[in-house]
Every structure is written in C-alpha cells, then in structure tokens.
C-alpha atoms as a PDB file:
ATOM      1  CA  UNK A   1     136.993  93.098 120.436  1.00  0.00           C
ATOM      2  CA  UNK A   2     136.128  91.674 117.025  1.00  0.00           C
ATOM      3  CA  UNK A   3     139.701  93.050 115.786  1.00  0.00           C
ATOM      4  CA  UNK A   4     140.798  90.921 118.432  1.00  0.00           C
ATOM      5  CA  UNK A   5     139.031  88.070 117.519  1.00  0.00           C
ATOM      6  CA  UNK A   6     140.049  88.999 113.713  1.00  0.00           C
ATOM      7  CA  UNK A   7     136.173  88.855 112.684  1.00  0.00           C
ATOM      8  CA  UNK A   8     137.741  92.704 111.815  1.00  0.00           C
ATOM      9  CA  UNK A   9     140.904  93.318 110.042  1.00  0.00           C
ATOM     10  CA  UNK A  10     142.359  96.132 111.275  1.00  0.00           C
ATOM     11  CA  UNK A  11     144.128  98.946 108.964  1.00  0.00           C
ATOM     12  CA  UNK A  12     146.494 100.170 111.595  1.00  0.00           C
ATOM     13  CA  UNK A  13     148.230  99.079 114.331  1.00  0.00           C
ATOM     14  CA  UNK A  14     148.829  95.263 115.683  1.00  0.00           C
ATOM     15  CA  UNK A  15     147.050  93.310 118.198  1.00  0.00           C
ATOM     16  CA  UNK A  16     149.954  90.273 120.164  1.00  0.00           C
ATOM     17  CA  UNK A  17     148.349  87.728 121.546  1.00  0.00           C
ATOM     18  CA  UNK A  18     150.953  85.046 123.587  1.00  0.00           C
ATOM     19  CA  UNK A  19     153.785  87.426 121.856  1.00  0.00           C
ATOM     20  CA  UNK A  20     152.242  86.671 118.232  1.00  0.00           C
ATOM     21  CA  UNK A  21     150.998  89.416 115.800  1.00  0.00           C
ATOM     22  CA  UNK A  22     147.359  88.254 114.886  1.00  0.00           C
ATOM     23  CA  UNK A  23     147.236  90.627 112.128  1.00  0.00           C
ATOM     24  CA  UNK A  24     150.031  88.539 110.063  1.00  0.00           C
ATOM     25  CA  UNK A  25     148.386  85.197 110.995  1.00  0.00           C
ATOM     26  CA  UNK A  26     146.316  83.588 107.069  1.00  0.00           C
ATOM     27  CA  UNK A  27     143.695  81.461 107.681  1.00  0.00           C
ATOM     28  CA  UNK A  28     145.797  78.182 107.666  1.00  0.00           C
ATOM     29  CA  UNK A  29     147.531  80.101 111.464  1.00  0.00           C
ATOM     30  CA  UNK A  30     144.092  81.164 112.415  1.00  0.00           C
ATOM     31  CA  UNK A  31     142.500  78.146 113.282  1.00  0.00           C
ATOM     32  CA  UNK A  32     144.377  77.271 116.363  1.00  0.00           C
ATOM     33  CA  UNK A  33     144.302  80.875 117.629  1.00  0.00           C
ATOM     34  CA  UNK A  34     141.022  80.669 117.569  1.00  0.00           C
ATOM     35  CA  UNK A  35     140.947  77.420 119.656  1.00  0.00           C
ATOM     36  CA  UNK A  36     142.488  79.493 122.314  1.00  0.00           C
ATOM     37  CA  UNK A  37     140.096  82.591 122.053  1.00  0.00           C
ATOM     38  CA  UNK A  38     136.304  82.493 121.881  1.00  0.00           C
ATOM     39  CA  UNK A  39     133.445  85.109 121.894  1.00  0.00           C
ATOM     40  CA  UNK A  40     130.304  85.641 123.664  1.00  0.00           C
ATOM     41  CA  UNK A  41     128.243  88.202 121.886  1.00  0.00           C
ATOM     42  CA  UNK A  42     125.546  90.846 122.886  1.00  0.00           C
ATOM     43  CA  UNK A  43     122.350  88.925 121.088  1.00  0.00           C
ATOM     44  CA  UNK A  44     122.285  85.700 122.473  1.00  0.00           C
ATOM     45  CA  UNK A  45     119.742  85.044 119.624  1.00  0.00           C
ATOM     46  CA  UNK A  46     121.308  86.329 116.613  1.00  0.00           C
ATOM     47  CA  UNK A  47     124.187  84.971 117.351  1.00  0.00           C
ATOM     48  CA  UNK A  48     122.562  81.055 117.499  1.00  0.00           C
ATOM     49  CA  UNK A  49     122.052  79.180 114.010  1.00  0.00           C
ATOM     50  CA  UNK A  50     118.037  78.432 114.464  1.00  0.00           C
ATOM     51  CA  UNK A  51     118.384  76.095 112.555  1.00  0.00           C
ATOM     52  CA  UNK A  52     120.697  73.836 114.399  1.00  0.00           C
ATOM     53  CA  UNK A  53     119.483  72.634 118.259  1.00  0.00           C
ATOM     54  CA  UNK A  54     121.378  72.543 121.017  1.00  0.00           C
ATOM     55  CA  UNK A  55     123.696  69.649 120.615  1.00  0.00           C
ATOM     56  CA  UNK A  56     124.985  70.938 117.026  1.00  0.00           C
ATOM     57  CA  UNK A  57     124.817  74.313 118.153  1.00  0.00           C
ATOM     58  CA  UNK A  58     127.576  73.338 120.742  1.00  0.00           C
ATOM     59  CA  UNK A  59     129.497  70.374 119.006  1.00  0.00           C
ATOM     60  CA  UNK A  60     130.273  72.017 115.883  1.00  0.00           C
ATOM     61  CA  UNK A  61     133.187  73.460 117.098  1.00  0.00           C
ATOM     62  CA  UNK A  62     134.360  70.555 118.669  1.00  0.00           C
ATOM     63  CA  UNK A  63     133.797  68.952 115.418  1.00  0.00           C
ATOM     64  CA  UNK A  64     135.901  71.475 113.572  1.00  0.00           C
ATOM     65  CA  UNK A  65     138.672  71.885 115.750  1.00  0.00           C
ATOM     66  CA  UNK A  66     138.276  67.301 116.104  1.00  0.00           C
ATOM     67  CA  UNK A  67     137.182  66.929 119.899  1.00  0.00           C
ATOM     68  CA  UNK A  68     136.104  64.910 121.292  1.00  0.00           C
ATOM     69  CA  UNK A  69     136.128  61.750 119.000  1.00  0.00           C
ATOM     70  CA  UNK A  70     132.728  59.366 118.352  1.00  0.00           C
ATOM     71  CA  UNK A  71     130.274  59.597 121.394  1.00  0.00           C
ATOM     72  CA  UNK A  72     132.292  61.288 123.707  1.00  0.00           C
ATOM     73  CA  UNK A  73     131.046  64.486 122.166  1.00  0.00           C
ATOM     74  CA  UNK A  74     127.618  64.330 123.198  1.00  0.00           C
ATOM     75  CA  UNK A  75     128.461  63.557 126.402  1.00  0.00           C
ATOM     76  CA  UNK A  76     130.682  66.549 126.665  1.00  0.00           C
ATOM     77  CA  UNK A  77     128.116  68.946 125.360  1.00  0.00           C
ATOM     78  CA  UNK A  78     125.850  67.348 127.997  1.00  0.00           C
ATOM     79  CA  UNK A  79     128.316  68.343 130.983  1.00  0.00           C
ATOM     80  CA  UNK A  80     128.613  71.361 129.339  1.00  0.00           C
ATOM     81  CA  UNK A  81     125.193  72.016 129.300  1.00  0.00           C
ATOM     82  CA  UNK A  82     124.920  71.111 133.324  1.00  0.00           C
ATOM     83  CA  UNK A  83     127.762  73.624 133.974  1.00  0.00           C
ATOM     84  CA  UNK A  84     125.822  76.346 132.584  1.00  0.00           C
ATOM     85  CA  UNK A  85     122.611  76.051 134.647  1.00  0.00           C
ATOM     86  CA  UNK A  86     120.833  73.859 131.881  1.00  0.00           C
ATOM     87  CA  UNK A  87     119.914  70.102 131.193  1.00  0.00           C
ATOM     88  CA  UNK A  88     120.435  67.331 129.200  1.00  0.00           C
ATOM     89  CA  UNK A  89     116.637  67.161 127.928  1.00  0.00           C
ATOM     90  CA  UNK A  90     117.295  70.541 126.188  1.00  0.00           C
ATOM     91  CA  UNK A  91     119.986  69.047 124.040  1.00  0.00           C
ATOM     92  CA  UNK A  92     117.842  68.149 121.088  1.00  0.00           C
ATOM     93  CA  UNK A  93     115.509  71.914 121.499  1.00  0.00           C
ATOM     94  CA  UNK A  94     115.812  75.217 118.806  1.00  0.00           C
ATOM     95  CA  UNK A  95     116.971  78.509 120.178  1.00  0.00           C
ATOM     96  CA  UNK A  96     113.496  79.483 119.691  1.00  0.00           C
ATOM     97  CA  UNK A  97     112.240  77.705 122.823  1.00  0.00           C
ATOM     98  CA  UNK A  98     114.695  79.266 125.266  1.00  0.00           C
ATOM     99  CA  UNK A  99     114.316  82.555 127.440  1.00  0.00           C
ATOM    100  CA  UNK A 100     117.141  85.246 126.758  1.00  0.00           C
ATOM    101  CA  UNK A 101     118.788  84.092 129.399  1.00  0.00           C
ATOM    102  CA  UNK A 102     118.482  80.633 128.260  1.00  0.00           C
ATOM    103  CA  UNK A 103     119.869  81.317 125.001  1.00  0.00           C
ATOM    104  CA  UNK A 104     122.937  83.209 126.687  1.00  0.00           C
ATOM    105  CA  UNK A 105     123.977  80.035 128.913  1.00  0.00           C
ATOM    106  CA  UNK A 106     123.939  78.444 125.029  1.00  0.00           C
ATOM    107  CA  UNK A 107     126.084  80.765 123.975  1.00  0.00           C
ATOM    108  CA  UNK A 108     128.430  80.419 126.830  1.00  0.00           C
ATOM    109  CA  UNK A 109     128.280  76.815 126.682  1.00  0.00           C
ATOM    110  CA  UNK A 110     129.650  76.686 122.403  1.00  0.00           C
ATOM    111  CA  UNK A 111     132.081  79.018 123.713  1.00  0.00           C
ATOM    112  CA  UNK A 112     133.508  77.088 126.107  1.00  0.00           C
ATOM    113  CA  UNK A 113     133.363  74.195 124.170  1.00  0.00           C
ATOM    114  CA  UNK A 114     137.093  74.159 122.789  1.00  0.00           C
ATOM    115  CA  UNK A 115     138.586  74.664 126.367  1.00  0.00           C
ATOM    116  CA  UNK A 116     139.809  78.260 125.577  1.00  0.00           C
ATOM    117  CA  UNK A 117     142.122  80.121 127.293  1.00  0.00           C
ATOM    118  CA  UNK A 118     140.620  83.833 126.800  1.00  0.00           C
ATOM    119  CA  UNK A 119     137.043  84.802 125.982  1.00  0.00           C
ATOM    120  CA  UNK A 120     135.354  87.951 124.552  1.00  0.00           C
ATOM    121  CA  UNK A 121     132.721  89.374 126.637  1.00  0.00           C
ATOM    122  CA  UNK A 122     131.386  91.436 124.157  1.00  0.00           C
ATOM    123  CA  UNK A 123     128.245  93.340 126.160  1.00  0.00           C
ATOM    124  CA  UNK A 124     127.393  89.769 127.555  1.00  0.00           C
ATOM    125  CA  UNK A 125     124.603  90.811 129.994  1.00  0.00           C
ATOM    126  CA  UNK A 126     123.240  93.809 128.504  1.00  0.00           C
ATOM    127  CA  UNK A 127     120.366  92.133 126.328  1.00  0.00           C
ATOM    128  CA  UNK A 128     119.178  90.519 129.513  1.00  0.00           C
ATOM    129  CA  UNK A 129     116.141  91.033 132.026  1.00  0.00           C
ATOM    130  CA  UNK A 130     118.214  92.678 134.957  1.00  0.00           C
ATOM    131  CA  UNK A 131     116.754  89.320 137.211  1.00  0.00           C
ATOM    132  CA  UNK A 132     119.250  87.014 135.131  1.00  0.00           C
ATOM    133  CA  UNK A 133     122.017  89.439 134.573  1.00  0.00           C
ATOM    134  CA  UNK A 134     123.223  88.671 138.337  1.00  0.00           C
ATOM    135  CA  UNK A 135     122.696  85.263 137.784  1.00  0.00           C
ATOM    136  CA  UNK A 136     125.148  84.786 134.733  1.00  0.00           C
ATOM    137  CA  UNK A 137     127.723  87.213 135.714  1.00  0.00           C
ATOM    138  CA  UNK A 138     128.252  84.974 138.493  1.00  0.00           C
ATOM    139  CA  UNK A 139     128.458  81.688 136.425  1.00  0.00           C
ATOM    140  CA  UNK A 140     131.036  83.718 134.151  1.00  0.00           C
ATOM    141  CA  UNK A 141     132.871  83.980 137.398  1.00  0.00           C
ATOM    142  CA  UNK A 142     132.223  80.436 138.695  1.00  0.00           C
ATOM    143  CA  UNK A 143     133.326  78.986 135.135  1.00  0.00           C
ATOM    144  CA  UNK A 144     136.632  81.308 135.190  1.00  0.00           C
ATOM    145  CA  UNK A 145     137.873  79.732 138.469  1.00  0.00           C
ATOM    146  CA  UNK A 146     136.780  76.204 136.961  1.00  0.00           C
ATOM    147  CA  UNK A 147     138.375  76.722 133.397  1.00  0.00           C
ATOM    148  CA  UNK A 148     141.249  78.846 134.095  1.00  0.00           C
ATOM    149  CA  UNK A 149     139.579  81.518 131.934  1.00  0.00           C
ATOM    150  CA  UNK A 150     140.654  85.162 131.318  1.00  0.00           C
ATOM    151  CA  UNK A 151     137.735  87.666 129.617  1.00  0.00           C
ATOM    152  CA  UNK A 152     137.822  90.303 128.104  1.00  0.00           C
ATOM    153  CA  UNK A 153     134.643  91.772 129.055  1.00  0.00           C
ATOM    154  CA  UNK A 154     132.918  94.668 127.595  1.00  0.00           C
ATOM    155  CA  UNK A 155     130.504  96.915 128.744  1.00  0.00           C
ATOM    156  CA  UNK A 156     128.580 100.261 129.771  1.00  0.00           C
ATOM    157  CA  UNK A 157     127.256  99.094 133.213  1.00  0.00           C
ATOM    158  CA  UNK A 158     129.879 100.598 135.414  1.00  0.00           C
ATOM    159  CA  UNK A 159     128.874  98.791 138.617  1.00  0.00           C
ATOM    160  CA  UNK A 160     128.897  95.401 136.810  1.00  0.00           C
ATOM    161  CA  UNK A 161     132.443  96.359 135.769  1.00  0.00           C
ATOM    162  CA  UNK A 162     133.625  97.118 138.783  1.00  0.00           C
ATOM    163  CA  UNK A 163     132.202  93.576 140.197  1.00  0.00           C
ATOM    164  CA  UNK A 164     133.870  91.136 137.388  1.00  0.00           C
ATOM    165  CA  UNK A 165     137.006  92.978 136.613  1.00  0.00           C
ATOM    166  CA  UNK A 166     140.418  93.035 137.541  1.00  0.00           C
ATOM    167  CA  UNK A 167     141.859  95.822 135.397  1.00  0.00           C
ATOM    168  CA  UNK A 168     139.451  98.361 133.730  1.00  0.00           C
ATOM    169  CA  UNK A 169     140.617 100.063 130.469  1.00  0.00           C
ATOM    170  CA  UNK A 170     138.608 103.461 129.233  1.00  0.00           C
ATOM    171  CA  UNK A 171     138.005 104.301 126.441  1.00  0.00           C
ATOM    172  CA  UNK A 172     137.143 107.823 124.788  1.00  0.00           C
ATOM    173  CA  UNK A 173     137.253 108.832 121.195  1.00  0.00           C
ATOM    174  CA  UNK A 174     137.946 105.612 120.139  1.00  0.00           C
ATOM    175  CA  UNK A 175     141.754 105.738 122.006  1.00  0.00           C
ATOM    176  CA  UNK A 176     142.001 103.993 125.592  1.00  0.00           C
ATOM    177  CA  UNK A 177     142.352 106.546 127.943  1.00  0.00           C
ATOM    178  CA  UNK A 178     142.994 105.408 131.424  1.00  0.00           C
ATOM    179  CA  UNK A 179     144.067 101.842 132.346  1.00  0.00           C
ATOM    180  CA  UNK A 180     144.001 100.505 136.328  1.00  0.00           C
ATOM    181  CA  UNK A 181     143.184  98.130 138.492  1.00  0.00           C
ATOM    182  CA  UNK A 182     139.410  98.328 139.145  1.00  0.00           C
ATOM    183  CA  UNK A 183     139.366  99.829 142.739  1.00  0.00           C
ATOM    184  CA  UNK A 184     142.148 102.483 141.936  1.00  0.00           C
ATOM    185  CA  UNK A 185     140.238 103.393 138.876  1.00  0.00           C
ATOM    186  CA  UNK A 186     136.966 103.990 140.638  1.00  0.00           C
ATOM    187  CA  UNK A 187     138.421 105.719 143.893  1.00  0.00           C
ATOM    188  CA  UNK A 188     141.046 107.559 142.062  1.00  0.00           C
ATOM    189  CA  UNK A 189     139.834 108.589 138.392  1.00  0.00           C
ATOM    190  CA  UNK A 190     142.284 110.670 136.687  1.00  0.00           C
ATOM    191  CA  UNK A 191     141.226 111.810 133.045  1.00  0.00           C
ATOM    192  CA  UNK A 192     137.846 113.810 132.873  1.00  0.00           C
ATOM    193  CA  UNK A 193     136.631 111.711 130.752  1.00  0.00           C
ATOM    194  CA  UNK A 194     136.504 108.985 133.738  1.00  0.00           C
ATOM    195  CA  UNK A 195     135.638 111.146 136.095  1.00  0.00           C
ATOM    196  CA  UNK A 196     132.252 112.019 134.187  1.00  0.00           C
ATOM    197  CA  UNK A 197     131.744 108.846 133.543  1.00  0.00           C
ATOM    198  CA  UNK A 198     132.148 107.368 136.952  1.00  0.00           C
ATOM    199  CA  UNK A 199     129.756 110.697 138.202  1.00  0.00           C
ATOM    200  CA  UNK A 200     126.832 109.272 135.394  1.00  0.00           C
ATOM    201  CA  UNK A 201     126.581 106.473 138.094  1.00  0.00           C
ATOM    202  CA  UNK A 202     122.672 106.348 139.633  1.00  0.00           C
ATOM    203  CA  UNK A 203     122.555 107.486 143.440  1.00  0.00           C
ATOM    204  CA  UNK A 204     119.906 107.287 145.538  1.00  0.00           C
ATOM    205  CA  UNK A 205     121.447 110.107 147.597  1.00  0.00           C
ATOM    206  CA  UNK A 206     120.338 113.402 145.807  1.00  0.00           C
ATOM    207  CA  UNK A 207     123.610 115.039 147.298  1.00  0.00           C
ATOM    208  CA  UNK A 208     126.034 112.873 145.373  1.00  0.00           C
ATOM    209  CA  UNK A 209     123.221 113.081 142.372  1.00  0.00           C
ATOM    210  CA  UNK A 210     123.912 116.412 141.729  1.00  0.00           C
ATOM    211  CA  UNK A 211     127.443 116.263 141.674  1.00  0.00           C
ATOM    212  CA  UNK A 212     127.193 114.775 138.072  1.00  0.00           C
ATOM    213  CA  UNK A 213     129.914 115.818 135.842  1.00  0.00           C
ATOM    214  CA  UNK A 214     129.279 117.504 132.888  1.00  0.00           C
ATOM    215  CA  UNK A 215     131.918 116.657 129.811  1.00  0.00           C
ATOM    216  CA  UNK A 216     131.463 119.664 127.289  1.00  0.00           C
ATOM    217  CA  UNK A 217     135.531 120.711 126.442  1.00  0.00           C
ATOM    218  CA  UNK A 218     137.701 117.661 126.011  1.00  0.00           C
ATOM    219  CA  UNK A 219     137.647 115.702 122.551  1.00  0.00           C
ATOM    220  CA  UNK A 220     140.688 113.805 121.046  1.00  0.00           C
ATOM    221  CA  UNK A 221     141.173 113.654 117.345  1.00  0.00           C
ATOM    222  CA  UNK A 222     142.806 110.674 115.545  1.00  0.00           C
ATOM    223  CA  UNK A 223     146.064 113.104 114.877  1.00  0.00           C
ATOM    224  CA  UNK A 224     146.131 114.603 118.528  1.00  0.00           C
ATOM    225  CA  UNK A 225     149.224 112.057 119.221  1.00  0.00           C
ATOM    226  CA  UNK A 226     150.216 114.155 122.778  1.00  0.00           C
ATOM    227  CA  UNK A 227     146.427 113.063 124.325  1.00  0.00           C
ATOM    228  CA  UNK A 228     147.025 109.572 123.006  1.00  0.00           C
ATOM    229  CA  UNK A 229     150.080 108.955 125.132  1.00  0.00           C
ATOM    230  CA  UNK A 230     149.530 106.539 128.395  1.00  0.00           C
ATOM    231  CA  UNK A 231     151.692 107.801 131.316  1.00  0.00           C
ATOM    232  CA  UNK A 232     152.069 106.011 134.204  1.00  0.00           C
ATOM    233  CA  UNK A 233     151.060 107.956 137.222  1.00  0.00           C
ATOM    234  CA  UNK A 234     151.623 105.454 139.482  1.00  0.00           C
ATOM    235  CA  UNK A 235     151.965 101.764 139.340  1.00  0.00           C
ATOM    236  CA  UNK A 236     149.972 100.134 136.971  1.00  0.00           C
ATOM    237  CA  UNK A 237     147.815 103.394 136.603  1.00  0.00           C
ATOM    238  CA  UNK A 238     148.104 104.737 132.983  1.00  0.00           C
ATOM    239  CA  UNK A 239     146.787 108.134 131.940  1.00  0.00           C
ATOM    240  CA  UNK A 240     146.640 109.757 128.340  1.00  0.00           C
ATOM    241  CA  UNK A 241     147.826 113.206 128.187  1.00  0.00           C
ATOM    242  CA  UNK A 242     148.779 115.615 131.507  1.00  0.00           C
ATOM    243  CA  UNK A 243     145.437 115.432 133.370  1.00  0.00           C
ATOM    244  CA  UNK A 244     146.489 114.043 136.618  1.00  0.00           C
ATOM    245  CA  UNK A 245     145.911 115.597 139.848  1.00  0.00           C
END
C-alpha cells in the first residue's frame, strides 16, 4: 500500500496506475497522482498534525493542490465534516479532544478532501473499539456510492473483508497468492494458505471449531518463481502454483 502510494520506493517490480508506471513518475508528476489517490492509515492519531485543528487539518490539501479558492474552503471542509458523522462546531478543536473514532472520521474527511478517485484503506478499523468499527465501515461504504470511490482496503479481519470487498487478494510470504471475487474466495478457497486462513475464523459451533487448519509445510521463498505464478482456475479466480482441487 505505501509502495502504492509511493510513501515507499520500491526496488523491484512496477506498480500502473490508469496505465502509468508510478515508479518513473519525479516529484514534479507526483503531485497530481496523488490528487487522484489518498490514504487512510491505521492510527487515526499519529497520523493527525496536533498541532493543526480541524479546519487546517482538512484544508491543507485543498490548499496545496489550490481548491477551493477564498471562503469556499471552509465551507467545504464544513460539508465535509457533516458527511462524516461530525459538526461544524468541531472545526476549530485539536485531535486531542476527539474519541478514536472521532479522529478516524478526521482522517477520512482530509482524505476525501481532493475528490479522489482511489483510496488506501490501510487497516482502517483495526485501532477502533469494535462499537464504532461497524459504524465507519458503513460510512466508507455510504461515501463510495456518494464519491464514486474505489479502496483499496487492507486488513486481517476476515469477516469485515468479506462485507466491504469486491475482489479479495491473499497474500502469503510477501507474494499474492490467490485473487477472487469475495464470495468465490470464501466458498471455494484454493491455496492452503487460504484455506487455513479462512478455518482461523471464530465459530460458535465447536464442530466447525475444530476443523481449524493447521499450516506447518508450505513456505515460498523470494526465488521459488513456479509458486509465484497466478493461474487462472476459473474466471477471475487466480491461484499461485498447482494447488487446486
């Protein structure tokens, strides 16, 4: 994700966005790009100047990338604010005087600020009280039909992933390893490396409990090039190396 967002140059390989290769973009080609793709991080607080308050917290992108000209920018960082469950009194407030959850909507709301087209989801709802996860996942949804938005959302909770996503890429050894559709991946896991994973899931019934999957024999090393190979298995369902069933 932060290769993606080049906050990571990468030694190997390329990364097209829109049919462009990021990698050979300087700093001059950069700023547009990164018009069109923001980031929400893990640590809604560490990832929040404390010493700016809301309104600069959220404008100073628009500022940067010139939207929003004289006092139409407040105004649009009010609406913003509104859209993400907050209010226009907090506009002048420190990050220190928000909850978690709070601080998150911030965070979505200076992302959103440029009108991107893709945003990084990078662990978005894992630093928050499992009470407001729910509720921002579904403003991330609400905000993608409003904005036209595609994410790129990362994380570890598997039944959260299966709820926001469209197409689910694993990954394993630092190489993706399966890539499907969401339902196809969860009712028809191919490498064992998903299938363990998808068995680590928490059931209530101690039947399917036990059936946990054990992952002990399977590694991939950075020269094993034959286990690095997607094959499609069927449409749109890519599998690395000959594990299918």
């Amino acid at each position: 994700g932060r290769c993606l967002l080049r906050l990571y140059d990468y030694t190997d390989g390329e990364v097209f966005y829109d049919g462009q290769p990021l990698g050979k973009l300087g700093e001059k080609g950069l700023k547009p790009f990164r018009r069109r793709i923001q980031s929400i991080f893990q640590d809604p607080y560490s990832s929040l100047n404390p010493s700016l308050n809301v309104l600069e917290l959220i404008s100073e992108p628009m500022r940067i990338h010139g939207l929003y000209p004289g006092g139409e920018r407040k105004e649009a960082v009010a609406e913003l604010l509104e859209k993400v469950g907050l209010k226009r009194e907090h506009l002048y407030r420190f990050p220190h005087e928000f909850s978690g959850g709070q601080r998150q909507r911030i965070s979505i709301a200076r992302a959103l600020s440029v009108r991107p087209e893709f945003v990084v989801c990078d662990e978005p709802i894992s630093a928050l009280d499992v009470s407001v996860q729910a509720q921002v996942v579904n403003m991330l949804e609400d905000l993608q039909s409003e904005f036209g938005l595609t994410y790129l959302f990362i994380a570890h909770d598997l039944s959260m992933v299966r709820h926001i996503s469209d197409r689910i890429g694993v990954m394993y050894g630092g190489r993706l390893v399966e890539v499907a559709e969401s339902d196809e991946l969860y009712d028809n896991p191919q490498h064992p490396y998903t299938k363990a994973l998808l068995s680590s899931i928490l059931e209530t019934d101690p039947l399917k409990a036990s059936q946990r999957i054990r992952l002990d024999a399977y590694s991939v090393t950075r020269g094993d090039e034959e286990a690095a190979v997607l094959r499609e298995v069927s449409p749109g369902h890519y599998v690395a190396g000959d594990f299918t069933d």
